[in-house]
C-alpha atoms as a PDB file:
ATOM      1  CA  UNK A   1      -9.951   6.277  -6.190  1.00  0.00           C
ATOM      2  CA  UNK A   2      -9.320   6.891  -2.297  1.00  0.00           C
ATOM      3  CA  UNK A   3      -5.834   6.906  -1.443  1.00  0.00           C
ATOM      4  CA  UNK A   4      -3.805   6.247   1.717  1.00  0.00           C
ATOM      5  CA  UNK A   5      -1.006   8.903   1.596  1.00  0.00           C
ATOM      6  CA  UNK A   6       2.131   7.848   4.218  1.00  0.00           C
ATOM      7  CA  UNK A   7       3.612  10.837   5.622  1.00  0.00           C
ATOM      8  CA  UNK A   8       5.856  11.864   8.173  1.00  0.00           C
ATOM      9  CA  UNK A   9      10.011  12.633   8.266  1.00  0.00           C
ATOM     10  CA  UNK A  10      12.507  10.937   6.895  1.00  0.00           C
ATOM     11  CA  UNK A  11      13.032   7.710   8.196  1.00  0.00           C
ATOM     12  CA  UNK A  12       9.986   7.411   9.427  1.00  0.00           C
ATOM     13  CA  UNK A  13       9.294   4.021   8.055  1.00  0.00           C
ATOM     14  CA  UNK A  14       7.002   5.001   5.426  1.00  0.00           C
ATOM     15  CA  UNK A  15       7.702   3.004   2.500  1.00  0.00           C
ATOM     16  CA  UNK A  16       7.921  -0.104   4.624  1.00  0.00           C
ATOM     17  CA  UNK A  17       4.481   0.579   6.411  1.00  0.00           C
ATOM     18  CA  UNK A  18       3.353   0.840   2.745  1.00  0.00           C
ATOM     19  CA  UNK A  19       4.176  -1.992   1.912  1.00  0.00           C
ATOM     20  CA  UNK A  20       2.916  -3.870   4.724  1.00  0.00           C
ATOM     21  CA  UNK A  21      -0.311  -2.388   4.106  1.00  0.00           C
ATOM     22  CA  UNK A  22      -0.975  -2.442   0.789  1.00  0.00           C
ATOM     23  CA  UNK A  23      -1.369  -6.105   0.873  1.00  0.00           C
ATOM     24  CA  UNK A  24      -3.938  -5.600   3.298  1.00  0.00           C
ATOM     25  CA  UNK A  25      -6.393  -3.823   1.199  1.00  0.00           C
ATOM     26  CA  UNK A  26      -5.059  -5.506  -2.038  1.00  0.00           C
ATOM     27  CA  UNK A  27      -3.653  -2.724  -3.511  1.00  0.00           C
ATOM     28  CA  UNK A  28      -0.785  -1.289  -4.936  1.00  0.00           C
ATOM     29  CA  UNK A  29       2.106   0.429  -3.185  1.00  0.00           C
ATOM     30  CA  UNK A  30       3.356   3.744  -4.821  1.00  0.00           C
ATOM     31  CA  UNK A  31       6.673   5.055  -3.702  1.00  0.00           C
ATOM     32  CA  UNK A  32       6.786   9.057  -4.588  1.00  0.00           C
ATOM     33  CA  UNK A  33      10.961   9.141  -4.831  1.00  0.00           C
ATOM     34  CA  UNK A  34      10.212   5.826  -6.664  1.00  0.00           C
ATOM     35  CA  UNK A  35       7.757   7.227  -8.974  1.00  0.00           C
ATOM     36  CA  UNK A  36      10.087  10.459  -9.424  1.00  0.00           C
ATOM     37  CA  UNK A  37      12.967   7.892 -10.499  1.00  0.00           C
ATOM     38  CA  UNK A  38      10.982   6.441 -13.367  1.00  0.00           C
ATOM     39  CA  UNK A  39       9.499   9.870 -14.506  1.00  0.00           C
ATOM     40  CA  UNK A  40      12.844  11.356 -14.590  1.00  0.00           C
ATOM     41  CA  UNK A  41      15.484   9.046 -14.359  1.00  0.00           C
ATOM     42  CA  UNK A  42      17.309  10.484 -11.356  1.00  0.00           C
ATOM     43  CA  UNK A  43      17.128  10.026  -7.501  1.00  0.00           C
ATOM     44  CA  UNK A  44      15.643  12.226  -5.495  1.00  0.00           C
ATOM     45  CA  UNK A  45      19.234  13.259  -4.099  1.00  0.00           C
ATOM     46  CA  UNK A  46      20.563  13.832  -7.365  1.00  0.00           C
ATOM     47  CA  UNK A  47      17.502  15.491  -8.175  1.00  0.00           C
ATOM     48  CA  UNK A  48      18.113  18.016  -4.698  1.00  0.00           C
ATOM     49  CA  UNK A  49      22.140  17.899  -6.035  1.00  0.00           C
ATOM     50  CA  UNK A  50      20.924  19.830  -8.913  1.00  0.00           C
ATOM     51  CA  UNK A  51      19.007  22.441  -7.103  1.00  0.00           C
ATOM     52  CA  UNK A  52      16.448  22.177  -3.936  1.00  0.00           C
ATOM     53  CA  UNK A  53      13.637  23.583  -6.930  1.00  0.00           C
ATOM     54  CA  UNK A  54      14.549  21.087  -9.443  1.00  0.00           C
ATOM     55  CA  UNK A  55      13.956  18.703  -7.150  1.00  0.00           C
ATOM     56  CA  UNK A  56      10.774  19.969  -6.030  1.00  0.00           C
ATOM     57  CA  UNK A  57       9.502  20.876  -9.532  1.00  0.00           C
ATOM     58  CA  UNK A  58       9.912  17.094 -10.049  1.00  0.00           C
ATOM     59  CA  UNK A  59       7.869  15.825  -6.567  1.00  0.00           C
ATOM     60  CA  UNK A  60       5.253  18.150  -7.653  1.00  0.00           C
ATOM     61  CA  UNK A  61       5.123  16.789 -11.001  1.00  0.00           C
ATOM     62  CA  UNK A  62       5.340  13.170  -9.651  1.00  0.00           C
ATOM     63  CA  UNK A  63       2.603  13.788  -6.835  1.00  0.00           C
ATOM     64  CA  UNK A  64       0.143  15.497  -9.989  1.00  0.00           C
ATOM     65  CA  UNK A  65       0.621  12.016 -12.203  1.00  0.00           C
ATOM     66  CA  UNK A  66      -1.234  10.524  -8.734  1.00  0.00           C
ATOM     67  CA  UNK A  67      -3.927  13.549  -8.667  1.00  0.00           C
ATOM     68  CA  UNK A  68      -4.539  12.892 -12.851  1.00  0.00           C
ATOM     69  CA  UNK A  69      -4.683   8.865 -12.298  1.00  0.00           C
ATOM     70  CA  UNK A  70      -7.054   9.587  -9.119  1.00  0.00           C
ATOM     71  CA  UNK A  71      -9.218  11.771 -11.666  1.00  0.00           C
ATOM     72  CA  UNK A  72      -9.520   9.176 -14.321  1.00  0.00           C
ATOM     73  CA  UNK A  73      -9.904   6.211 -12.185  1.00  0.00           C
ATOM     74  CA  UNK A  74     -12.919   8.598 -10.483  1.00  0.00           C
ATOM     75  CA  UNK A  75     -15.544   5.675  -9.440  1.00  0.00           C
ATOM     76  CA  UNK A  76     -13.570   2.891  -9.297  1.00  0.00           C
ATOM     77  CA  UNK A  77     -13.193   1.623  -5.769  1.00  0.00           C
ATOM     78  CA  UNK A  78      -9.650  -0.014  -5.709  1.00  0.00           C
ATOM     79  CA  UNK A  79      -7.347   2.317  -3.398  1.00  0.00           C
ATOM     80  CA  UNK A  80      -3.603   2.677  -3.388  1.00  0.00           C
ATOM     81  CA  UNK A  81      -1.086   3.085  -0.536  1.00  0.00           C
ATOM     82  CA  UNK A  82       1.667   6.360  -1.462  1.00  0.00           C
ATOM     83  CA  UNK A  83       4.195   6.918   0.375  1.00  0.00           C
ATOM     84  CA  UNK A  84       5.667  10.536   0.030  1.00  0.00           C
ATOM     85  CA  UNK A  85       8.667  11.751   0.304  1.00  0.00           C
ATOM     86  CA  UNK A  86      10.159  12.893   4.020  1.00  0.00           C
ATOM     87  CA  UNK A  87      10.141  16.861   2.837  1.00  0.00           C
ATOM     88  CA  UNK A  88       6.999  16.700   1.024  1.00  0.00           C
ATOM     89  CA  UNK A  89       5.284  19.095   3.351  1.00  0.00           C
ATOM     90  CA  UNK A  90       8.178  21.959   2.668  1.00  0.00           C
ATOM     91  CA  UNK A  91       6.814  21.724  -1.074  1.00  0.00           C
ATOM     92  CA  UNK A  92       3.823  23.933  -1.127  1.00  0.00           C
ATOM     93  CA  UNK A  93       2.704  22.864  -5.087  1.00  0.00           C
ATOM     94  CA  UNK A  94       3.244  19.308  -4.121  1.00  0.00           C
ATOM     95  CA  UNK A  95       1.474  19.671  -0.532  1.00  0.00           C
ATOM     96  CA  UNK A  96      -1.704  21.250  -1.954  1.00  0.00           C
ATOM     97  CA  UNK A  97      -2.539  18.845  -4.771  1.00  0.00           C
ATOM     98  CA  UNK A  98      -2.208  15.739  -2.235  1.00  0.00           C
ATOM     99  CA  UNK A  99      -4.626  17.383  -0.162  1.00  0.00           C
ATOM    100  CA  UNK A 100      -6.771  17.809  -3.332  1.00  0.00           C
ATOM    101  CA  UNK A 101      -6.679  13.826  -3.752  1.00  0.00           C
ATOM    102  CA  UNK A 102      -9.464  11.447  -2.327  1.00  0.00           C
ATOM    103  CA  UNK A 103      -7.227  10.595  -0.118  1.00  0.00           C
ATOM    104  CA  UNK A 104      -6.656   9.875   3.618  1.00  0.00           C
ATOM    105  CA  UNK A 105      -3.665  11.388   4.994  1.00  0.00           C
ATOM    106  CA  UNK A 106      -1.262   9.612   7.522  1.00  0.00           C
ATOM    107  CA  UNK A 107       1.489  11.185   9.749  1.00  0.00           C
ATOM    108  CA  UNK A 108       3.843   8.187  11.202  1.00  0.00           C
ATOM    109  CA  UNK A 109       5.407  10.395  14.186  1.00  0.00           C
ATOM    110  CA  UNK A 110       8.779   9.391  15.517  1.00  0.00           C
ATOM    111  CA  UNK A 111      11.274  11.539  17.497  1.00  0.00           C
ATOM    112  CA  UNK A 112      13.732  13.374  15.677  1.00  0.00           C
ATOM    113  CA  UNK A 113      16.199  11.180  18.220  1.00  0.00           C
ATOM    114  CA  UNK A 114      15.183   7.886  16.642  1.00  0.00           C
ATOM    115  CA  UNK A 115      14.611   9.517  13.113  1.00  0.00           C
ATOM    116  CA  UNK A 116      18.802  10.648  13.610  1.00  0.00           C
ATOM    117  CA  UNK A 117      19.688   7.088  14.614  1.00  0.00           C
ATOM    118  CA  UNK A 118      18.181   5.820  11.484  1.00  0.00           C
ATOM    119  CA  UNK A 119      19.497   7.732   9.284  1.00  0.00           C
ATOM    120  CA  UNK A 120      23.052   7.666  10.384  1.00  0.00           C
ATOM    121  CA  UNK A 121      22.563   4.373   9.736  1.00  0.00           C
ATOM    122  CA  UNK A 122      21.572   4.622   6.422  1.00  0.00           C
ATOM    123  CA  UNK A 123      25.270   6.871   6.348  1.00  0.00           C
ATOM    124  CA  UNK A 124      26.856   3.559   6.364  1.00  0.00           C
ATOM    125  CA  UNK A 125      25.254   2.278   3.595  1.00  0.00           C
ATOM    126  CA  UNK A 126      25.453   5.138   1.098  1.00  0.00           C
ATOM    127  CA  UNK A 127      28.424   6.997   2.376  1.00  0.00           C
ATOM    128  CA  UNK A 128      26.838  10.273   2.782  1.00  0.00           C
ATOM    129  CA  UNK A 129      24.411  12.077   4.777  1.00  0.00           C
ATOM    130  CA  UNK A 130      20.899  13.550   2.578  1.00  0.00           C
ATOM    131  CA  UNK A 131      22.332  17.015   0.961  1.00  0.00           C
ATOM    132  CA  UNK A 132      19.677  18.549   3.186  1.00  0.00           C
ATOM    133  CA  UNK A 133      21.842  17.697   6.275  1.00  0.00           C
ATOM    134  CA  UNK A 134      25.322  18.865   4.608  1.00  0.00           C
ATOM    135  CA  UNK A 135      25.766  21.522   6.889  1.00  0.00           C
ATOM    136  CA  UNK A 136      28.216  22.664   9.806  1.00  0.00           C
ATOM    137  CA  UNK A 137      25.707  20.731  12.060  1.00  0.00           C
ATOM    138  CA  UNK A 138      24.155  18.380  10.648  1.00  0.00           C
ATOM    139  CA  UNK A 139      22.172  17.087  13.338  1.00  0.00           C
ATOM    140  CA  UNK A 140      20.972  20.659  14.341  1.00  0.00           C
ATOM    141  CA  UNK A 141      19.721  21.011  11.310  1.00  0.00           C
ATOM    142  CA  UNK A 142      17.581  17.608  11.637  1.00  0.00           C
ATOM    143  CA  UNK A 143      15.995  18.780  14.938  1.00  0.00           C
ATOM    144  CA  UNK A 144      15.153  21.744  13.646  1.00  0.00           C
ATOM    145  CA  UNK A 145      13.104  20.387  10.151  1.00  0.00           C
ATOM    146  CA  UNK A 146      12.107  18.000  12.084  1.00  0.00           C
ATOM    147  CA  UNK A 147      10.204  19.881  14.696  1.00  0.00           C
ATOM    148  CA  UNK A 148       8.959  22.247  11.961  1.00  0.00           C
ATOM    149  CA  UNK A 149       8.199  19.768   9.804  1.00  0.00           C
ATOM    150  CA  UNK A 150       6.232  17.488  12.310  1.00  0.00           C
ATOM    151  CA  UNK A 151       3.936  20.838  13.134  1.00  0.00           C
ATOM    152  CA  UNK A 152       3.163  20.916   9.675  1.00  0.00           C
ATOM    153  CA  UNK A 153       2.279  16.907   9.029  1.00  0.00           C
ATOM    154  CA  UNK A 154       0.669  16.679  12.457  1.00  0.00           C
ATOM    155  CA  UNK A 155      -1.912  19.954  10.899  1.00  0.00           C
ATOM    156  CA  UNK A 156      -2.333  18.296   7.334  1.00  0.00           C
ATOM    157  CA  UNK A 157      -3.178  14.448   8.607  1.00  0.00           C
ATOM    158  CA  UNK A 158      -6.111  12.810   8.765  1.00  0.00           C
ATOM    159  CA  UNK A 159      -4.593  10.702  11.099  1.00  0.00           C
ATOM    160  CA  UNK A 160      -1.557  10.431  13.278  1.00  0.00           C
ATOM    161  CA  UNK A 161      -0.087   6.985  14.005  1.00  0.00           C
ATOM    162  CA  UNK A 162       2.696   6.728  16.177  1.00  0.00           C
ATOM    163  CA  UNK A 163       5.526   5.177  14.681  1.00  0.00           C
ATOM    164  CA  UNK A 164       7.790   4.905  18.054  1.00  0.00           C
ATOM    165  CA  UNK A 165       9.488   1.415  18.211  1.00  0.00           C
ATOM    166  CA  UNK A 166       6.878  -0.339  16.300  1.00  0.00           C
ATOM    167  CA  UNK A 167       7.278  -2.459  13.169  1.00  0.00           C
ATOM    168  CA  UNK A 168       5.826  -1.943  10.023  1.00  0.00           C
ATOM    169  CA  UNK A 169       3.195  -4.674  10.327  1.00  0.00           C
ATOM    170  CA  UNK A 170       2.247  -3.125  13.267  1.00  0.00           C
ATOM    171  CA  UNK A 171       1.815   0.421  11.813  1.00  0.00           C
ATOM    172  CA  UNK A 172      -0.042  -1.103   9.053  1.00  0.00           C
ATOM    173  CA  UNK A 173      -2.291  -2.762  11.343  1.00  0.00           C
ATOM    174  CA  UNK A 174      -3.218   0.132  13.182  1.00  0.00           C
ATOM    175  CA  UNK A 175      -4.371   1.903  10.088  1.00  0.00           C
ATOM    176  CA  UNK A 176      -5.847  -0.696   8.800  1.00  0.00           C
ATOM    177  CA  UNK A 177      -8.187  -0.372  12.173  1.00  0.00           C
ATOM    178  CA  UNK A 178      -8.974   2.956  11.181  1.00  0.00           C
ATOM    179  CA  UNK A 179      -9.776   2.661   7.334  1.00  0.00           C
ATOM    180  CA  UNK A 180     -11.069  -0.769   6.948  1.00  0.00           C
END
């Protein structure tokens, strides 16, 4: 099974890009903190509540039900968009066994500026920022993952879209040009 793996921060637009694209190569759309949900009945933040490890104990096992489905479906041509979690790439058991997939992996790039914006707006919603940014400065400590992190996606992609002020159809699109 090849795979299209969505990476890229927080708030990056990944799950919506997947799911503008997965009807393009009639497919099915995988969302990693979904797929964590189901296997273990908690959010990803209430998994990172418990402890930043039992959190990403659970990703890892989540991201090796994809590597053991992408082992028995081995021949099969149908693909399947993932999108993975924002901190994926700070999860070195995780990290490894998506590279291991046959899969092509995507970085949507966006500043950390606009990546901010978005998620304070997401505050509103939910009340809360991520425990990740409950610190003295929150937004500090965004830049700073953020710039690390984007080193790190930008070195493990197959691809880099950027993700600046476009739309999800339009992200989709352009990686659907790439992989058709």
């Amino acid at each position: 099974m090849k795979s299209i793996i969505l990476t890229g921060p927080k708030a990056s637009g990944k799950t919506s890009a997947g799911k503008s694209l997965a009807p393009l190569y009639k497919c099915r759309f995988i969302d990693l903190d979904e797929l964590i949900f189901q296997r273990t009945g908690k959010t990803p933040r209430q998994l990172y509540i418990d402890g930043s490890a039992v959190f990403q104990n659970a990703e890892a096992d989540a991201v090796q039900s994809l590597a053991s489905a992408d082992s028995a479906d081995a021949g099969k041509e149908p693909i399947q968009i993932v999108s993975a979690g924002g901190g994926i790439i700070d999860n070195p058991e995780a990290a490894a066994t998506l590279k291991k997939l046959d899969a092509v992996i995507v970085y949507l790039s966006i500043s950390a500026d606009s990546a901010w914006n978005r998620i304070n707006a997401s505050v509103t919603k939910t009340g809360e920022l991520p425990p990740f940014l409950q610190t003295d400065n929150p937004r500090e400590t965004h830049r700073i993952l953020h710039e690390r992190r984007a080193a790190a996606y930008l070195q493990a992609a197959d691809l880099s879209v950027d993700a600046e002020g476009k739309t999800p159809d339009e992200i989709a699109s352009e990686i659907f040009k790439h992989y058709v």
